[in-house]
C-alpha atoms as a PDB file:
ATOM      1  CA  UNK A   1       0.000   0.000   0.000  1.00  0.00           C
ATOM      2  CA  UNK A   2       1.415   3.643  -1.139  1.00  0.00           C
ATOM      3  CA  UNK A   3       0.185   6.807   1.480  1.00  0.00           C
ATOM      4  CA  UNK A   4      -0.781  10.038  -0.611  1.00  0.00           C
ATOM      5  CA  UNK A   5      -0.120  11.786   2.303  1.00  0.00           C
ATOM      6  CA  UNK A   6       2.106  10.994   5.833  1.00  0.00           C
ATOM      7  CA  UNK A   7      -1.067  11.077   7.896  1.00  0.00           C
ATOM      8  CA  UNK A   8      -3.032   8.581   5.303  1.00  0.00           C
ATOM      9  CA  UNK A   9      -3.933   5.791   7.468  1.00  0.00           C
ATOM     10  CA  UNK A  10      -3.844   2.090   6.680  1.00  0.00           C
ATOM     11  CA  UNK A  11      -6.438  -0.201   7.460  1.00  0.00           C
ATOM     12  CA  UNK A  12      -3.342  -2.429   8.378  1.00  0.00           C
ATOM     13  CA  UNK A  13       0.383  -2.301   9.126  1.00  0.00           C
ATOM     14  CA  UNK A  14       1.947  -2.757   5.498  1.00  0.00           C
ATOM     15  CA  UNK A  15       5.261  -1.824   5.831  1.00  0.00           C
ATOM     16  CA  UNK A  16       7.303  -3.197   7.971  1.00  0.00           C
ATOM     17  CA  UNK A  17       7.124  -1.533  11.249  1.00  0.00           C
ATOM     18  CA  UNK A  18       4.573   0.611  10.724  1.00  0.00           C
ATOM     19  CA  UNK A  19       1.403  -0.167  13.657  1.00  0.00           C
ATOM     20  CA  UNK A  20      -2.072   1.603  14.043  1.00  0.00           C
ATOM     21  CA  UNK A  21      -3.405   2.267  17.249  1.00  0.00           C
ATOM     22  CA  UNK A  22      -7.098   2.472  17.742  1.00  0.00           C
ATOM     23  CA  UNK A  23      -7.320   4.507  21.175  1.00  0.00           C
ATOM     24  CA  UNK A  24     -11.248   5.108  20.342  1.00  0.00           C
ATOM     25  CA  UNK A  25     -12.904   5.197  23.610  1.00  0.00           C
ATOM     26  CA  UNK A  26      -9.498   5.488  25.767  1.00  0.00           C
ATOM     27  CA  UNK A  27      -8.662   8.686  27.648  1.00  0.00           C
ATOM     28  CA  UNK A  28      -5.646  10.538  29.044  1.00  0.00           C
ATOM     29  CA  UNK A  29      -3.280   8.713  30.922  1.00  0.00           C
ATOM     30  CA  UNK A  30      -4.429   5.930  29.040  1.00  0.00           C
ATOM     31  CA  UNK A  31      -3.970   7.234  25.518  1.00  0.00           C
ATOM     32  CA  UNK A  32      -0.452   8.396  26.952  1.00  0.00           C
ATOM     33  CA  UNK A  33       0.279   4.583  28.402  1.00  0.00           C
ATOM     34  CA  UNK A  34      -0.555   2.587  25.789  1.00  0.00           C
ATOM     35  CA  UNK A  35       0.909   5.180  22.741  1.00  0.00           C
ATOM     36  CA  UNK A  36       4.770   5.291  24.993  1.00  0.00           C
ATOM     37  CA  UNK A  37       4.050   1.290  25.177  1.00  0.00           C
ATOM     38  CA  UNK A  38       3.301   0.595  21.500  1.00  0.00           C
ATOM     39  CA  UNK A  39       6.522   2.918  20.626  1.00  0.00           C
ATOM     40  CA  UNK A  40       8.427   1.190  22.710  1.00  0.00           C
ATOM     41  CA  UNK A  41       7.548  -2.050  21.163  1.00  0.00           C
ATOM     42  CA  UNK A  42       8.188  -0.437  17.558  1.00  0.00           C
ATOM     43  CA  UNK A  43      11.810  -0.714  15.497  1.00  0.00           C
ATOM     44  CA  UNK A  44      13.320   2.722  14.792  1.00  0.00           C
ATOM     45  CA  UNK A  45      11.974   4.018  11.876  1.00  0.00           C
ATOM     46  CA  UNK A  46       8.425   2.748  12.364  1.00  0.00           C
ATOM     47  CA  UNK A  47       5.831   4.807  11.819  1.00  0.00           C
ATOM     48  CA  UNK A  48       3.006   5.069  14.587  1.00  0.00           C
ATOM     49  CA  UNK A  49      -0.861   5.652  13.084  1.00  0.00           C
ATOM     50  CA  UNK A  50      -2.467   6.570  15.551  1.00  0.00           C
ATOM     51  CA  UNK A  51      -6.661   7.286  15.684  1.00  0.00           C
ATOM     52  CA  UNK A  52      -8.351   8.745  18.746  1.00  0.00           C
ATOM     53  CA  UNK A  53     -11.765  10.132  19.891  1.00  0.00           C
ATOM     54  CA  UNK A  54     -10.671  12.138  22.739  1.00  0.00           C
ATOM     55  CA  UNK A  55      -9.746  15.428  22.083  1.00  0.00           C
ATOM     56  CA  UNK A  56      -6.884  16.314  25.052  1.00  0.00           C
ATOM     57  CA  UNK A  57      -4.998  13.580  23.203  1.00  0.00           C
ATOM     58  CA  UNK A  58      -4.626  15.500  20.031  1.00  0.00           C
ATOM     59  CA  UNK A  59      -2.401  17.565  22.020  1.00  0.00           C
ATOM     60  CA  UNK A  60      -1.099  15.744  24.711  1.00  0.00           C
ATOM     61  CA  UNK A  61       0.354  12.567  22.508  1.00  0.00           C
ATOM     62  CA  UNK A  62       2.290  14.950  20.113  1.00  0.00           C
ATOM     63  CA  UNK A  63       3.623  16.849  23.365  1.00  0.00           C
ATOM     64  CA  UNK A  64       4.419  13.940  25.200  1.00  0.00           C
ATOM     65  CA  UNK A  65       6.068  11.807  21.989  1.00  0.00           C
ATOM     66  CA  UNK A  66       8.431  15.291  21.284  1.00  0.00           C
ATOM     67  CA  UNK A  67       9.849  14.715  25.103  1.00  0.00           C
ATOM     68  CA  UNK A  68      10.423  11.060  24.659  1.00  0.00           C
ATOM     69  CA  UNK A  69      12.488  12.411  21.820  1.00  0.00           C
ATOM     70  CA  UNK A  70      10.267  10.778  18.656  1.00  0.00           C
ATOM     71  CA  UNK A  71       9.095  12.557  15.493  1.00  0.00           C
ATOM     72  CA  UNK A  72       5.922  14.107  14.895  1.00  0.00           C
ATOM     73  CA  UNK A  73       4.799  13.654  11.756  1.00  0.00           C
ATOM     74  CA  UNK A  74       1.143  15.575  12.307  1.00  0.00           C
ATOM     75  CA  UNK A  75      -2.219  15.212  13.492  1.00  0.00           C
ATOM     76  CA  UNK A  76      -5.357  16.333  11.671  1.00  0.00           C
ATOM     77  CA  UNK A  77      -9.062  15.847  12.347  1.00  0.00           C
ATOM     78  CA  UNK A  78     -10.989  12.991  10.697  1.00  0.00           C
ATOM     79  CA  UNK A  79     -15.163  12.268  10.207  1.00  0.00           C
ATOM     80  CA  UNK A  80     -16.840  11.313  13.242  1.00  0.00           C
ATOM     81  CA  UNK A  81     -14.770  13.574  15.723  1.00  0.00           C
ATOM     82  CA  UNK A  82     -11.737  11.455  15.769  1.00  0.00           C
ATOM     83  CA  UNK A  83      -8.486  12.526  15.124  1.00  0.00           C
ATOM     84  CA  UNK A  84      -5.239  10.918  13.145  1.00  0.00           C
ATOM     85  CA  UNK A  85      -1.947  11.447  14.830  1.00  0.00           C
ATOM     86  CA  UNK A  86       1.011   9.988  13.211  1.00  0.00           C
ATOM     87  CA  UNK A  87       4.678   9.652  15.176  1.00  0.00           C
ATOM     88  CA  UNK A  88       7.861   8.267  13.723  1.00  0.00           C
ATOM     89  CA  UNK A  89      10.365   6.256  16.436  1.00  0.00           C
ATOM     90  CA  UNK A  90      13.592   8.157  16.686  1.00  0.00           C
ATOM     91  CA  UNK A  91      15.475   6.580  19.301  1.00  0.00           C
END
């Protein structure tokens, strides 16, 4: 699968990697636990897709993923009031 853009979203990982995280329904410190624990289990390189419904995420992942010293490749709203983040592992 090709992305047209870096926050297009697979239905699936297809590159090695590469994960999506469905946090629909979680909310902050959970979002925060099980984003740090997913990266953690990721190579370096992988990219992170990332969908939630709860708003203080939006902000809080992208904050929180810049301290643990990972790339932030965007976030941007989607239908429904969800909201794509995507993070690349660093380090």
């Amino acid at each position: 699968m090709t992305y047209s853009s870096p926050l297009s979203f697979p239905q699936t990982s297809s590159l090695p990697g590469d994960e999506v995280l469905d946090l629909c329904g979680e909310v902050c410190p959970f979002t925060f636990v099980r984003t740090k624990l997913a990266m953690e289990a990721m190579p370096v390189g992988g990219r992170l897709y990332i969908v939630t419904d709860h708003e203080p995420a939006v902000r809080n992942i992208p904050r929180s993923a810049k301290e643990w010293g990972q790339q932030i490749v965007g976030t941007e709203p989607l239908p429904h009031a969800r909201w794509a983040i995507v993070l690349i592992k660093v380090r």
